[in-house]
Structures are given as structure tokens and as C-alpha cells.
Protein backbone atom coordinates (compact mmCIF):
# COMPACT_ATOMS: atom_id res chain seq x y z
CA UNK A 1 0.00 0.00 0.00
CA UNK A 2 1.24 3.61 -1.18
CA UNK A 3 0.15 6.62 0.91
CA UNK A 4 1.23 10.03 0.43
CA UNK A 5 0.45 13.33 2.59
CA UNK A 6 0.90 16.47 1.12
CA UNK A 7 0.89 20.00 2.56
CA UNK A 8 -0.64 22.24 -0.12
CA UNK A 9 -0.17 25.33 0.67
CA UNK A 10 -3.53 26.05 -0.95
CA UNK A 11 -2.26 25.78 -3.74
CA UNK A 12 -0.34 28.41 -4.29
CA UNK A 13 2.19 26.46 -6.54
CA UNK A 14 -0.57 25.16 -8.59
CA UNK A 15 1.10 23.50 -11.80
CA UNK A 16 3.84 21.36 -10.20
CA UNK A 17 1.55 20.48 -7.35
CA UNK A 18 -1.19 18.84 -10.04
CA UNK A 19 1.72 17.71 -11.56
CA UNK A 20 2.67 15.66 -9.03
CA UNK A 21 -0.48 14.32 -8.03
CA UNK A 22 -0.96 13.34 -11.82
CA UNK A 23 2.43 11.57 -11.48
CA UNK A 24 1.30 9.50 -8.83
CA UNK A 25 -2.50 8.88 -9.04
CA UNK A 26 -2.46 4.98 -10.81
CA UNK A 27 0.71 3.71 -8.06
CA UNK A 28 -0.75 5.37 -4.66
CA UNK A 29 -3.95 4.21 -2.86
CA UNK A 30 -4.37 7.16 -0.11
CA UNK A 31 -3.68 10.15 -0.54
CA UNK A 32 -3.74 12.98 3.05
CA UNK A 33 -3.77 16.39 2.14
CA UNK A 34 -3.50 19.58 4.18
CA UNK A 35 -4.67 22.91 3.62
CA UNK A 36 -7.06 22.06 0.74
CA UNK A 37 -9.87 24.90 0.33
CA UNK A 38 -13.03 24.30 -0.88
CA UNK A 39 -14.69 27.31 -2.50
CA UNK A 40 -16.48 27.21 -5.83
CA UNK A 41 -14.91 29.88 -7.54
CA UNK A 42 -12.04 28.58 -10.39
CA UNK A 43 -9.98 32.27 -8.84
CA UNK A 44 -7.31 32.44 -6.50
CA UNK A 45 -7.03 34.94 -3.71
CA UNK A 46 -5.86 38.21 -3.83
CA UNK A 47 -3.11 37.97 -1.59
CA UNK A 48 -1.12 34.79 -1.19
CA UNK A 49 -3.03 33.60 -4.75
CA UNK A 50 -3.95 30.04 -3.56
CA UNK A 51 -6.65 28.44 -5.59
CA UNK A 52 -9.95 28.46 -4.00
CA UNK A 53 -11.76 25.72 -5.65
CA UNK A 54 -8.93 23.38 -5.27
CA UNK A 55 -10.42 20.57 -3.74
CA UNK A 56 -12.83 20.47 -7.20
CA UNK A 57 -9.89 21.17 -9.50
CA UNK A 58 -7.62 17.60 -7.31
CA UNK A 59 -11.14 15.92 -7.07
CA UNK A 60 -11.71 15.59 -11.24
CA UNK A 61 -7.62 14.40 -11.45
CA UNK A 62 -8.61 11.59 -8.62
CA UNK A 63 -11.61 10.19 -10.22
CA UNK A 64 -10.75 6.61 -8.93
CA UNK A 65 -10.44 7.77 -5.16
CA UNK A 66 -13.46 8.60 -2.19
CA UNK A 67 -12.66 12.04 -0.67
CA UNK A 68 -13.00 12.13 3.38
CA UNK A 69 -13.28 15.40 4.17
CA UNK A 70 -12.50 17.06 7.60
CA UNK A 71 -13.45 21.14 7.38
CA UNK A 72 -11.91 23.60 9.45
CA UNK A 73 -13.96 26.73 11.01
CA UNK A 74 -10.66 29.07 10.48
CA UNK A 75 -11.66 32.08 9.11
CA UNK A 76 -8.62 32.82 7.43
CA UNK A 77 -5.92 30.91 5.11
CA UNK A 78 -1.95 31.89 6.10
CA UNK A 79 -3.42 35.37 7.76
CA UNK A 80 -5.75 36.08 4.54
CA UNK A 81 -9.46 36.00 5.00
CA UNK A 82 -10.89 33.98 3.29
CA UNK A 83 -15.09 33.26 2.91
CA UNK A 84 -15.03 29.67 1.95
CA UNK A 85 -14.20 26.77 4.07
CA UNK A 86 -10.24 25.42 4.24
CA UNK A 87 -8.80 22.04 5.51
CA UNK A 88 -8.00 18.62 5.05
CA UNK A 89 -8.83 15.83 2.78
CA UNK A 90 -8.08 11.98 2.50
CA UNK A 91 -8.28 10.76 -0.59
CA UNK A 92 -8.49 6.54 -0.93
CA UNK A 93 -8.27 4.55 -3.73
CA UNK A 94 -11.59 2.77 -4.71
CA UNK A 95 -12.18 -0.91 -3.37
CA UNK A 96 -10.05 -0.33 -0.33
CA UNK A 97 -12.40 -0.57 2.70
CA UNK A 98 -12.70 2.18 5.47
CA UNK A 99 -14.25 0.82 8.52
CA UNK A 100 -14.16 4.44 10.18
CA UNK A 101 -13.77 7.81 9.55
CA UNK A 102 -14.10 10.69 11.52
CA UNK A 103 -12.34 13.70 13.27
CA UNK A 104 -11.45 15.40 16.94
CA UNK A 105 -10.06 18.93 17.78
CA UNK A 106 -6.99 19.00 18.56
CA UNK A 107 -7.05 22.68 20.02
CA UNK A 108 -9.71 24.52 22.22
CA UNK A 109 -10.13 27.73 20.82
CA UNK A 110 -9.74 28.78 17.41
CA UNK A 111 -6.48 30.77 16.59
CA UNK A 112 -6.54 35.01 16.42
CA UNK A 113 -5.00 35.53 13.60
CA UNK A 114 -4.17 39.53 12.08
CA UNK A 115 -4.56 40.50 8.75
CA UNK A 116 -1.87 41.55 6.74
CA UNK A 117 -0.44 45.02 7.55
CA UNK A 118 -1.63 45.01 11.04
């Protein structure tokens, strides 16, 4: 079995980083990625220009994988604020079982977090 985990930095470097998953979607069977967004809109931010649909854009180059998703209530992405919904997604090959999934908090209050220039 072949898993990879990925920070993605939202992301930000866009072409290598489908790249790679391209690379390695037919030899790996999970895939664990951090800081995935999930907005709708094909645009990336202003600032740091991650990719705000990119969950949608990694989803339709894993067609052969079941997304897990575990959302985050942050507010903002790297100190941006952002007004979709960020975090992390497990991607696993088709025909491999999952008995469980599921999440727990691993903090008890949500970060403050400034804006740029403040």
C-alpha cells in the first residue's frame, strides 16, 4: 500500500503540485492532504493567490479515489481572509475498505490571527 500526505499550501504552486499528483494517481492508494480549500470559484485569492476551488480542481484528477473530508472553522488561510471553508482531505483509492472515519479537535479555541499590515 502507497500513501502520500501532502501540505498544499492552498495551492499556491498550482502547476507542479497537479503535476505531481498526476504523477502519482495509478501507483498510490491514499492520498492525506492539508490545507485544501473548498470554494467554488475557479480564482485564487488576492493575496497569497492560492486556488480556492482546489479541492474540485484535485477531485476531477482523482476520479478513482473517495474524498473524506474534515473542514476547518478558520476564518482565514496563512493570515488572509478567506469566505469559503479550508482544511483537510483523505483521498483513498476505490475498493479499499474504510471501517471508520471521523475527526477530533486538537485545540480549544480557534487561533486570532491579524490581517496583513496590522
Amino acid at each position: 500500500m502507497k500513501l502520500i500526505t501532502l501540505n498544499l499550501w492552498g495551492g499556491i504552486v498550482y502547476e507542479p503540485l497537479m503535476k505531481f499528483i498526476e504523477s502519482h494517481a495509478d501507483d498510490a492508494d491514499i492520498f492525506c492532504f492539508q490545507e485544501m480549500l473548498f470554494g467554488e470559484n475557479p480564482q485564487s485569492t488576492k493575496i497569497l493567490k492560492a486556488r480556492e476551488n482546489l479541492f474540485s480542481e484535485i477531485s476531477k484528477r482523482l476520479p478513482e479515489f473517495v474524498p473524506y473530508k474534515y473542514l476547518s472553522e478558520v476564518k482565514y488561510f496563512a493570515a488572509e481572509p478567506i469566505e469559503f471553508k479550508a482544511g483537510q482531505v483523505i483521498f483513498v483509492r476505490k475498493g479499499i475498505k474504510v471501517k471508520d472515519s471521523g475527526n477530533f479537535r486538537t485545540y480549544d479555541k480557534l487561533p486570532v490571527l491579524s490581517t496583513f499590515g496590522d
